[in-house]
PDB file of N, CA and C in Angstrom:
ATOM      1  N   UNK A   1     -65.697 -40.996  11.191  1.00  0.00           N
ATOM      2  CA  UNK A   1     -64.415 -41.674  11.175  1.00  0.00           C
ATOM      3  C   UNK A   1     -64.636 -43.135  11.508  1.00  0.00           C
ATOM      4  N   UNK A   2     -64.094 -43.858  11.006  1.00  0.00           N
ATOM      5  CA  UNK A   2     -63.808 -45.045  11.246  1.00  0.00           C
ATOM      6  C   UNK A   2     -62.724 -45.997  11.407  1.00  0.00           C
ATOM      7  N   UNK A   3     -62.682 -47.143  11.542  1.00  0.00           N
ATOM      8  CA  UNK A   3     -61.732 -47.849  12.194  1.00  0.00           C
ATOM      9  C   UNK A   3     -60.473 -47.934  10.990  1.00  0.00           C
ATOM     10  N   UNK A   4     -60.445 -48.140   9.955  1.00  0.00           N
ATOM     11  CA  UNK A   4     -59.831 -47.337   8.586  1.00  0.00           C
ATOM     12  C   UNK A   4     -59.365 -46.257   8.802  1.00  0.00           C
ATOM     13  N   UNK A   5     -59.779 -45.351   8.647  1.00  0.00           N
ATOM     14  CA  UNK A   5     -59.049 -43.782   9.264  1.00  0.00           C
ATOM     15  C   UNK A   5     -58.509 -43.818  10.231  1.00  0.00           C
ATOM     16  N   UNK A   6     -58.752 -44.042  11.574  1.00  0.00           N
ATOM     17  CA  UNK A   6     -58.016 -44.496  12.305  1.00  0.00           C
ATOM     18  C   UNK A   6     -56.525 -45.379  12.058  1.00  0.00           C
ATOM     19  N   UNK A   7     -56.445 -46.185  11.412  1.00  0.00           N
ATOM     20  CA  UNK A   7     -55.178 -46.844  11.012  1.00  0.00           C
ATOM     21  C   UNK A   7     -54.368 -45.527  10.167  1.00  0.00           C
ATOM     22  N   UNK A   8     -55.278 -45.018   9.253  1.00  0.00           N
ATOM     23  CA  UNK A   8     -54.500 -44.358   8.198  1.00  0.00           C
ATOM     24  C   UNK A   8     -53.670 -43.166   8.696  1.00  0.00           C
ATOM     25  N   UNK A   9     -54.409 -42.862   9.829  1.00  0.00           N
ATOM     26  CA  UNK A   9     -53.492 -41.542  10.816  1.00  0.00           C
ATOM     27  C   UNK A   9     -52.514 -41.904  11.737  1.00  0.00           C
ATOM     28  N   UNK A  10     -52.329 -43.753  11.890  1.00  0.00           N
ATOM     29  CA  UNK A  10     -51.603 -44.116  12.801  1.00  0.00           C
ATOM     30  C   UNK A  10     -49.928 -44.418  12.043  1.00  0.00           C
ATOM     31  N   UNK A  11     -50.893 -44.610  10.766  1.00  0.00           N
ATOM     32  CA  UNK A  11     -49.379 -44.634   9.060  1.00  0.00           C
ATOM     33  C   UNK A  11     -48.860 -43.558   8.960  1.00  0.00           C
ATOM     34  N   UNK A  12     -49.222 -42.298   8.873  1.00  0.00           N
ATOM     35  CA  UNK A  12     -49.413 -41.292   8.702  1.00  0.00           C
ATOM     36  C   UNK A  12     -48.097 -40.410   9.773  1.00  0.00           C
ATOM     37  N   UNK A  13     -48.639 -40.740  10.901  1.00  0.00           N
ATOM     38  CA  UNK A  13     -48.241 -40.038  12.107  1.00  0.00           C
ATOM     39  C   UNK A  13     -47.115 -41.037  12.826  1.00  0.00           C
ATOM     40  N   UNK A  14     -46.499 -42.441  12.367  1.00  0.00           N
ATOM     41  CA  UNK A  14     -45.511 -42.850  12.878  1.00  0.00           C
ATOM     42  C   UNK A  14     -44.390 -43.800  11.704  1.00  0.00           C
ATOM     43  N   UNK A  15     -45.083 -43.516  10.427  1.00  0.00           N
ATOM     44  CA  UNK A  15     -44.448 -43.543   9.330  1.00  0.00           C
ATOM     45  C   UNK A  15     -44.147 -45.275   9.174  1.00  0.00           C
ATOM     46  N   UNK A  16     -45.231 -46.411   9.691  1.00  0.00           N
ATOM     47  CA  UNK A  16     -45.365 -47.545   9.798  1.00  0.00           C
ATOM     48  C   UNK A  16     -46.427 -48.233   8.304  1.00  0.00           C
ATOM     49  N   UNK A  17     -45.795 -49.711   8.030  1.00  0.00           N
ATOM     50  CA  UNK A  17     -46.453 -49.968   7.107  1.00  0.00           C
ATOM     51  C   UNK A  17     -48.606 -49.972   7.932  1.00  0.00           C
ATOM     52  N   UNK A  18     -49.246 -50.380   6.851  1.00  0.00           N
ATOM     53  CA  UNK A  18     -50.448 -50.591   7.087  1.00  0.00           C
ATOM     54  C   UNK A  18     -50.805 -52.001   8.047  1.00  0.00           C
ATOM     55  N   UNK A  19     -50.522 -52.962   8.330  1.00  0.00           N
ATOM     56  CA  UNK A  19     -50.455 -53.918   8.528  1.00  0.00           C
ATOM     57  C   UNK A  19     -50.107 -54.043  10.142  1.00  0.00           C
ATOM     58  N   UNK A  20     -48.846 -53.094  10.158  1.00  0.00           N
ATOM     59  CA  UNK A  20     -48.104 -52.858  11.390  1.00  0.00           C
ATOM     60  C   UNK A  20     -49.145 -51.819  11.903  1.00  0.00           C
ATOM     61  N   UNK A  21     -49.412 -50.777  11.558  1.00  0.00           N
ATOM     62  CA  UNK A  21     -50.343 -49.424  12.133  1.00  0.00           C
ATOM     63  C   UNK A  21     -52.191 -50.348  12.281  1.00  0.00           C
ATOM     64  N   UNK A  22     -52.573 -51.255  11.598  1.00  0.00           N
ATOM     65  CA  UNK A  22     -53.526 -51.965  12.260  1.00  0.00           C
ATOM     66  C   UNK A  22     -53.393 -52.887  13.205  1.00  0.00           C
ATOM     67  N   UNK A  23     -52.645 -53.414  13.457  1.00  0.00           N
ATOM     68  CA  UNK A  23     -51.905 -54.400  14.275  1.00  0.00           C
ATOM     69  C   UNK A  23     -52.261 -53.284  15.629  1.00  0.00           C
ATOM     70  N   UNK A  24     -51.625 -52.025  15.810  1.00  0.00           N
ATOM     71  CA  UNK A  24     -51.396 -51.240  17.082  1.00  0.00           C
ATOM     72  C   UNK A  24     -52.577 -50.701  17.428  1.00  0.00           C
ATOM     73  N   UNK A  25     -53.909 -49.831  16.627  1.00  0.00           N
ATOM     74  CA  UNK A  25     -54.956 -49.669  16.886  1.00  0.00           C
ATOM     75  C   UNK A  25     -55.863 -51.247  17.720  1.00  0.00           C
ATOM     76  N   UNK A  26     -55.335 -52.365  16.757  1.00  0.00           N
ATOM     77  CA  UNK A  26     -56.271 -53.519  17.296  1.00  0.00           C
ATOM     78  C   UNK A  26     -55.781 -53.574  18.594  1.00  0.00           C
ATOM     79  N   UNK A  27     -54.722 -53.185  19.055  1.00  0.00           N
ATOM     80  CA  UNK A  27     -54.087 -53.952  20.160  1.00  0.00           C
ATOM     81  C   UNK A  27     -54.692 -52.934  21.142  1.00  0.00           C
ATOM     82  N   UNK A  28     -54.737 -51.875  20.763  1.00  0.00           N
ATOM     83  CA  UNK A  28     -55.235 -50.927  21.832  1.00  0.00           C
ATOM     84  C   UNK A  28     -57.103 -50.810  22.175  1.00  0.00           C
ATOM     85  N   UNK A  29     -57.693 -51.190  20.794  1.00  0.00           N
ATOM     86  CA  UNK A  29     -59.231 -51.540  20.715  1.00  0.00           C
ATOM     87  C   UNK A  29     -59.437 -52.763  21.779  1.00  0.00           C
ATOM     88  N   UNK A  30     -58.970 -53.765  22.233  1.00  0.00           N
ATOM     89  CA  UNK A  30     -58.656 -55.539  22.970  1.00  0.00           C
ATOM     90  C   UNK A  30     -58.466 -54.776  23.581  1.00  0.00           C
ATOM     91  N   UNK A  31     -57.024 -53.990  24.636  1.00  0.00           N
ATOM     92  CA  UNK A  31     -57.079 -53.612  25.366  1.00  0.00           C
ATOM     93  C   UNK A  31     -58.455 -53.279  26.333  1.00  0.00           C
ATOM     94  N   UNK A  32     -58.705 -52.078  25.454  1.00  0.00           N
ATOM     95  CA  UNK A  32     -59.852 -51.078  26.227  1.00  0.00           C
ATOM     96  C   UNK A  32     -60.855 -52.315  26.055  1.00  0.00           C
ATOM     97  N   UNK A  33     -60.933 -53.049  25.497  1.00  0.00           N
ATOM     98  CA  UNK A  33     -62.474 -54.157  25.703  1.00  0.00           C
ATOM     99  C   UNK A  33     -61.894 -55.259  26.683  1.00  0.00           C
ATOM    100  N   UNK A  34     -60.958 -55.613  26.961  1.00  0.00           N
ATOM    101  CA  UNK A  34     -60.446 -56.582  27.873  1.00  0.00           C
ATOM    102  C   UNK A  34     -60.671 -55.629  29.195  1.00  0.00           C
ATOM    103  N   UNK A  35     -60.671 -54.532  29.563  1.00  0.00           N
ATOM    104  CA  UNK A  35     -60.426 -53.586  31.154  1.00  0.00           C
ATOM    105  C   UNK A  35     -62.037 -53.238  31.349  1.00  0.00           C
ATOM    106  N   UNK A  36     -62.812 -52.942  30.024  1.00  0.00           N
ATOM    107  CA  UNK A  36     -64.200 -52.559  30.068  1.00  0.00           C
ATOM    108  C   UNK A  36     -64.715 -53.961  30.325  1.00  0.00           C
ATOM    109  N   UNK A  37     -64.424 -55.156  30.137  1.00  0.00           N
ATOM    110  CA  UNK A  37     -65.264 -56.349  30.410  1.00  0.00           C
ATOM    111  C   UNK A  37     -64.917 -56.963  32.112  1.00  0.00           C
ATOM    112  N   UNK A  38     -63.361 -56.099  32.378  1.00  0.00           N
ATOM    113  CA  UNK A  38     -63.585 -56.569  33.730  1.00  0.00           C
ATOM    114  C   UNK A  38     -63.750 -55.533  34.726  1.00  0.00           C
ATOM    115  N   UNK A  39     -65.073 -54.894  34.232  1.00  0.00           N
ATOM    116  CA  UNK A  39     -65.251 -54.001  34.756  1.00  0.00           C
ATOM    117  C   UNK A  39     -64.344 -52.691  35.391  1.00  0.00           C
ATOM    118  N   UNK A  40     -63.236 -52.416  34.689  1.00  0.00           N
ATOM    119  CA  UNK A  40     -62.370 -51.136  34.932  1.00  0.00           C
ATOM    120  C   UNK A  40     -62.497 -49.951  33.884  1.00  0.00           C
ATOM    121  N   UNK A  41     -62.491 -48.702  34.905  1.00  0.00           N
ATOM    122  CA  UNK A  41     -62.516 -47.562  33.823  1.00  0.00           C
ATOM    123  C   UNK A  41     -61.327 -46.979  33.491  1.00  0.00           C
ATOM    124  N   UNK A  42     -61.459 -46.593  32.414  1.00  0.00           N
ATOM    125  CA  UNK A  42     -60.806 -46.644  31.139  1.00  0.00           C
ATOM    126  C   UNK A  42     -60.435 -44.539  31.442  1.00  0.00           C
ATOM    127  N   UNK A  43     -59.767 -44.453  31.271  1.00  0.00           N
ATOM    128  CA  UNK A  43     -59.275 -42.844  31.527  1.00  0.00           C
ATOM    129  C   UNK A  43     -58.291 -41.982  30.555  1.00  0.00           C
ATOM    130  N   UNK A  44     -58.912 -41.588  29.734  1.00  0.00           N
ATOM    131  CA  UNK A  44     -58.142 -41.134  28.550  1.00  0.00           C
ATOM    132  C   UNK A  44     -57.956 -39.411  28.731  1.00  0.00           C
ATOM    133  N   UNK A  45     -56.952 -38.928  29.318  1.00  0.00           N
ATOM    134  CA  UNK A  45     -56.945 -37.828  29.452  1.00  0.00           C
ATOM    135  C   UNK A  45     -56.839 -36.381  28.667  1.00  0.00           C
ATOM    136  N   UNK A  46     -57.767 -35.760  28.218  1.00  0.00           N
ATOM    137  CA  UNK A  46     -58.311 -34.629  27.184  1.00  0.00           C
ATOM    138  C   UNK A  46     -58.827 -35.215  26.178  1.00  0.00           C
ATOM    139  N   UNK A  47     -59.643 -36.497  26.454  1.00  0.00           N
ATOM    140  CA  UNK A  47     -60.193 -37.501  25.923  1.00  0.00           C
ATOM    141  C   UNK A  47     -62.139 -37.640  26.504  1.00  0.00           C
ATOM    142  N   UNK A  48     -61.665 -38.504  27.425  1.00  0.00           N
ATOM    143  CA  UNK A  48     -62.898 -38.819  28.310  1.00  0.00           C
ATOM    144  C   UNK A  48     -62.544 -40.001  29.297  1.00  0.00           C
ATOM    145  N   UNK A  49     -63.777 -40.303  30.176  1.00  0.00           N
ATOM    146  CA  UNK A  49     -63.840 -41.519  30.710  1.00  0.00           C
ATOM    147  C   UNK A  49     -64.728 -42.376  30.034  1.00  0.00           C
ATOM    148  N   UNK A  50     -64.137 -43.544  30.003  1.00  0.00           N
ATOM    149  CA  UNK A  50     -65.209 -44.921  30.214  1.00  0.00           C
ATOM    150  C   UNK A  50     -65.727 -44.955  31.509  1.00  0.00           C
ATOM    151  N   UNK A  51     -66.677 -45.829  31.834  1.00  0.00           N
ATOM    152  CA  UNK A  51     -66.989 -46.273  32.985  1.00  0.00           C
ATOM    153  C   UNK A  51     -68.394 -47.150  32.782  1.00  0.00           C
ATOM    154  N   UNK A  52     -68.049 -48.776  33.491  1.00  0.00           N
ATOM    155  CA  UNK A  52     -69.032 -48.999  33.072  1.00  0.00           C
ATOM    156  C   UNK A  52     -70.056 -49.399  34.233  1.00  0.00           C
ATOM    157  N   UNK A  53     -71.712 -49.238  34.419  1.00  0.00           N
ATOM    158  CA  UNK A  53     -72.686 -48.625  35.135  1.00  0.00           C
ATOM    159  C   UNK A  53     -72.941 -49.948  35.157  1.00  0.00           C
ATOM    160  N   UNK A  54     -74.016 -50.120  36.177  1.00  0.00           N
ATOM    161  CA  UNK A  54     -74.947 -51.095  36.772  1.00  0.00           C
ATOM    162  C   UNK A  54     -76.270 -50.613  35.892  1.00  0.00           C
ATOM    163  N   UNK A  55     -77.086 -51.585  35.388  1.00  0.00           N
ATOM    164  CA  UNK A  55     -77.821 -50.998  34.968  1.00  0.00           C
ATOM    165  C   UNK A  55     -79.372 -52.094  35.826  1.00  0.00           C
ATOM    166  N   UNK A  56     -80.229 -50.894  36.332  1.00  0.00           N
ATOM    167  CA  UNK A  56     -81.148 -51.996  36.651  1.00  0.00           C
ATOM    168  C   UNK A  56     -82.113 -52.337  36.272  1.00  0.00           C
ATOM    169  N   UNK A  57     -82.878 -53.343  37.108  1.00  0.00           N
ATOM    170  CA  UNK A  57     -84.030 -54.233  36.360  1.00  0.00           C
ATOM    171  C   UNK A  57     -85.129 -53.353  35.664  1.00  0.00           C
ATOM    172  N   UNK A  58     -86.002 -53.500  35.185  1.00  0.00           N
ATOM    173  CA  UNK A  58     -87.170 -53.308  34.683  1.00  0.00           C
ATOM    174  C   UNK A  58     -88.303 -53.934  34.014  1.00  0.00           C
ATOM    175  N   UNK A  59     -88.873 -52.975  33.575  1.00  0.00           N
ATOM    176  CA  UNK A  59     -90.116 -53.566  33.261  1.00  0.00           C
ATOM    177  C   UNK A  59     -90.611 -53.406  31.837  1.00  0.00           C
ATOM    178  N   UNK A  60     -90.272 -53.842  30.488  1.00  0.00           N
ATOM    179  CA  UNK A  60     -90.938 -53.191  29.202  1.00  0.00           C
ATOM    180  C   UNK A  60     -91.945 -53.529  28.747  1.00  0.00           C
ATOM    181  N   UNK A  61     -91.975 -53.097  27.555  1.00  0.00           N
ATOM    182  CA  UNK A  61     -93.794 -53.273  27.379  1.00  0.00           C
ATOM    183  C   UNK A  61     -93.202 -54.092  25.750  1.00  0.00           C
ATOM    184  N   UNK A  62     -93.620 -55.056  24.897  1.00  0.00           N
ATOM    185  CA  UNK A  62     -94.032 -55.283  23.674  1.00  0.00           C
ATOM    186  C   UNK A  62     -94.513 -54.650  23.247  1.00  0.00           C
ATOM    187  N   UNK A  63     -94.127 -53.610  22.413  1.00  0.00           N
ATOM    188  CA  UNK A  63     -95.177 -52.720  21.342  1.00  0.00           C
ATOM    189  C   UNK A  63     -95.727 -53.473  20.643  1.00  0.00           C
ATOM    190  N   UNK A  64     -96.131 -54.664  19.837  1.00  0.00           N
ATOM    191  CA  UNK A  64     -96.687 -55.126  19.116  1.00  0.00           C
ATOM    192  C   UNK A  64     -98.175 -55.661  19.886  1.00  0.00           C
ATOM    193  N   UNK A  65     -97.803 -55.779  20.922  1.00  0.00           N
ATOM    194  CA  UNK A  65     -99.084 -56.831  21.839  1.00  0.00           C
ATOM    195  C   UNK A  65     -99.371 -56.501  23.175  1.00  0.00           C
ATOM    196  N   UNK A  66     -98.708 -55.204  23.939  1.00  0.00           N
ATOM    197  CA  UNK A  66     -99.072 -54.827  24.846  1.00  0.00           C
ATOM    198  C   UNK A  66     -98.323 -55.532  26.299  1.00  0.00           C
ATOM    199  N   UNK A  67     -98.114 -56.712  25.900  1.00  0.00           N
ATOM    200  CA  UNK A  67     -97.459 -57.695  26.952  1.00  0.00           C
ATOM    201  C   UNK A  67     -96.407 -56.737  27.658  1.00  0.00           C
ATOM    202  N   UNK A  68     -96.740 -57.174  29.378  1.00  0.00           N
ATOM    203  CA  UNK A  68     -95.235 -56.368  29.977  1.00  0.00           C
ATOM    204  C   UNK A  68     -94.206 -57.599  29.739  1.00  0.00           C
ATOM    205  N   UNK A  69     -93.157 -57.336  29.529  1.00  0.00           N
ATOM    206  CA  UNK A  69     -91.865 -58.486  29.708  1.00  0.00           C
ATOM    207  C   UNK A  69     -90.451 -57.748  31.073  1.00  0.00           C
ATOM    208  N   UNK A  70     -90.074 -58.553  31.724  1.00  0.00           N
ATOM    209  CA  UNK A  70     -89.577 -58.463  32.767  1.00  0.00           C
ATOM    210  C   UNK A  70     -87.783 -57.904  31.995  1.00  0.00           C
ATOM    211  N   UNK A  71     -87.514 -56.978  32.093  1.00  0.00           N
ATOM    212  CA  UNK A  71     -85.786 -56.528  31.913  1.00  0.00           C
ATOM    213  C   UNK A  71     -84.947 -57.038  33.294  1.00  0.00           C
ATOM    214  N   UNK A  72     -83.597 -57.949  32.836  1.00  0.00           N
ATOM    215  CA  UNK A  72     -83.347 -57.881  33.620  1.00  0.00           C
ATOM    216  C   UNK A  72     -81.917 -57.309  33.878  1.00  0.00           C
ATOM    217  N   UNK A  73     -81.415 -57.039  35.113  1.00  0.00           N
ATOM    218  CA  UNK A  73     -80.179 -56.106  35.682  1.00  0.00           C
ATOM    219  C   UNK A  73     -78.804 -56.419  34.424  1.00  0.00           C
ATOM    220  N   UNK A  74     -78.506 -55.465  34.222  1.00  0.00           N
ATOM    221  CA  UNK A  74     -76.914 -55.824  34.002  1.00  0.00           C
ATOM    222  C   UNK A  74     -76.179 -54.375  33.768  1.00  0.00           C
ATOM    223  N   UNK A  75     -75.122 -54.528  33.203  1.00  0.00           N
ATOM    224  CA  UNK A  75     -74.070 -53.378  32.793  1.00  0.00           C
ATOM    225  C   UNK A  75     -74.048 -53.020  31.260  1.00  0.00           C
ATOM    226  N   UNK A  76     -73.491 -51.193  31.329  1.00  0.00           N
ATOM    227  CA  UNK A  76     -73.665 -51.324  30.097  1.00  0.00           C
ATOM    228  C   UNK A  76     -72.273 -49.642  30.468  1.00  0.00           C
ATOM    229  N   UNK A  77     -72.112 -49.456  29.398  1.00  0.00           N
ATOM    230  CA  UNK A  77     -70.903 -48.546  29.487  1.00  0.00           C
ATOM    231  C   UNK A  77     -71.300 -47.190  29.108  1.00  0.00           C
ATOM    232  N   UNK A  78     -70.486 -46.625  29.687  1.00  0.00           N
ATOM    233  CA  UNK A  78     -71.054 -44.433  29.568  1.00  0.00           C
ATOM    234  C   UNK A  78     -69.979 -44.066  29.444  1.00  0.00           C
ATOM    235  N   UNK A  79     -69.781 -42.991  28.935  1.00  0.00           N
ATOM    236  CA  UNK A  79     -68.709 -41.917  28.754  1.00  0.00           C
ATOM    237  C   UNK A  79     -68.692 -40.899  28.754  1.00  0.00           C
ATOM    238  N   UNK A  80     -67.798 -40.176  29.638  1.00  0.00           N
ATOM    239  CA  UNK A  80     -68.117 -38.986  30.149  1.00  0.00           C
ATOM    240  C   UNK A  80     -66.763 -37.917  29.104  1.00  0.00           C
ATOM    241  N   UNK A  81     -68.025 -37.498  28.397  1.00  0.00           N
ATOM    242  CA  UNK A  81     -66.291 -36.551  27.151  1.00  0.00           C
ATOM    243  C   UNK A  81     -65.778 -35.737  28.709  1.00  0.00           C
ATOM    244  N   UNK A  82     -64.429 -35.332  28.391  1.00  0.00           N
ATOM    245  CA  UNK A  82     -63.182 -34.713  28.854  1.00  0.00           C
ATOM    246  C   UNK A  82     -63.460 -33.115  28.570  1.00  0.00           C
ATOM    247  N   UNK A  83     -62.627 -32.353  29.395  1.00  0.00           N
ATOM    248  CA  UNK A  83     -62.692 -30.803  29.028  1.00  0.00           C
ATOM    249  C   UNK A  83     -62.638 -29.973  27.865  1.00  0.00           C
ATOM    250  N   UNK A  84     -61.915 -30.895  26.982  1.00  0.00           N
ATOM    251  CA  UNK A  84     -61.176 -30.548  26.011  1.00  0.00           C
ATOM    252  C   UNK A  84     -61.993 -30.678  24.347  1.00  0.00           C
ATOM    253  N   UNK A  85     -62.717 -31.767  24.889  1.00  0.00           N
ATOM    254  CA  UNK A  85     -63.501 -32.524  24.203  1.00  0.00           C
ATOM    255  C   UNK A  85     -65.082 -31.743  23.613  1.00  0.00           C
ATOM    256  N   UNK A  86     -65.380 -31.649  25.311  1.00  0.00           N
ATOM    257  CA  UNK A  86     -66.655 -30.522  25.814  1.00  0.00           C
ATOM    258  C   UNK A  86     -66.839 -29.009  24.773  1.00  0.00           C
ATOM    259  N   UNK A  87     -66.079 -28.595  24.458  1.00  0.00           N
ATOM    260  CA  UNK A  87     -65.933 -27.360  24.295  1.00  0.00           C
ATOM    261  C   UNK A  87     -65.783 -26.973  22.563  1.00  0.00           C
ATOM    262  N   UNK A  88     -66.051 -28.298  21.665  1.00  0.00           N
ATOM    263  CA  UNK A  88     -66.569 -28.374  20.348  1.00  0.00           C
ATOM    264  C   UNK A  88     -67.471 -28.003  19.941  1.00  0.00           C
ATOM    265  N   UNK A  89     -67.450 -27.019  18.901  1.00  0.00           N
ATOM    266  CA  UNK A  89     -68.898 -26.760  18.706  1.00  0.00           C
ATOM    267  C   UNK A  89     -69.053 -27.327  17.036  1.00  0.00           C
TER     268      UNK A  89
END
């Protein structure tokens, strides 16, 4: 699925032109990236969580040349599927 389908079920399911039903997905996509950038989790219930992690330093290697290169700390986002979610086979 994609961000297309997504609109087309939002036409679909509230009987809005195309324009208007992308307009409301975008607004809700900004949302969740405006709360995930200031670091808040995101809680979508029979959905999942966002949440976004500390991630720490390290150490990688260059596959091409062996060189270690230094990683350094930051954040990066996880999601934990919901009950409802879980139970797809």
């Amino acid at each position: 699925m994609i961000k297309a389908d997504l609109v087309r079920k939002v036409m679909e399911a509230v009987d809005l032109p195309q324009a208007k039903a992308g307009d409301a997905v975008n607004t809700i996509f900004d949302a969740m990236r405006d709360a995930l950038s200031h670091g808040e989790r995101i809680e979508l219930r029979g959905f999942g969580v966002f949440i976004v992690k500390n991630r720490k330093r390290g150490i990688g290697r260059n596959p091409k040349t062996g060189v270690e290169v230094a990683i350094p700390p930051g954040k990066t986002i996880r999601f934990k599927p919901g009950k409802a979610l879980r139970v797809i086979d």
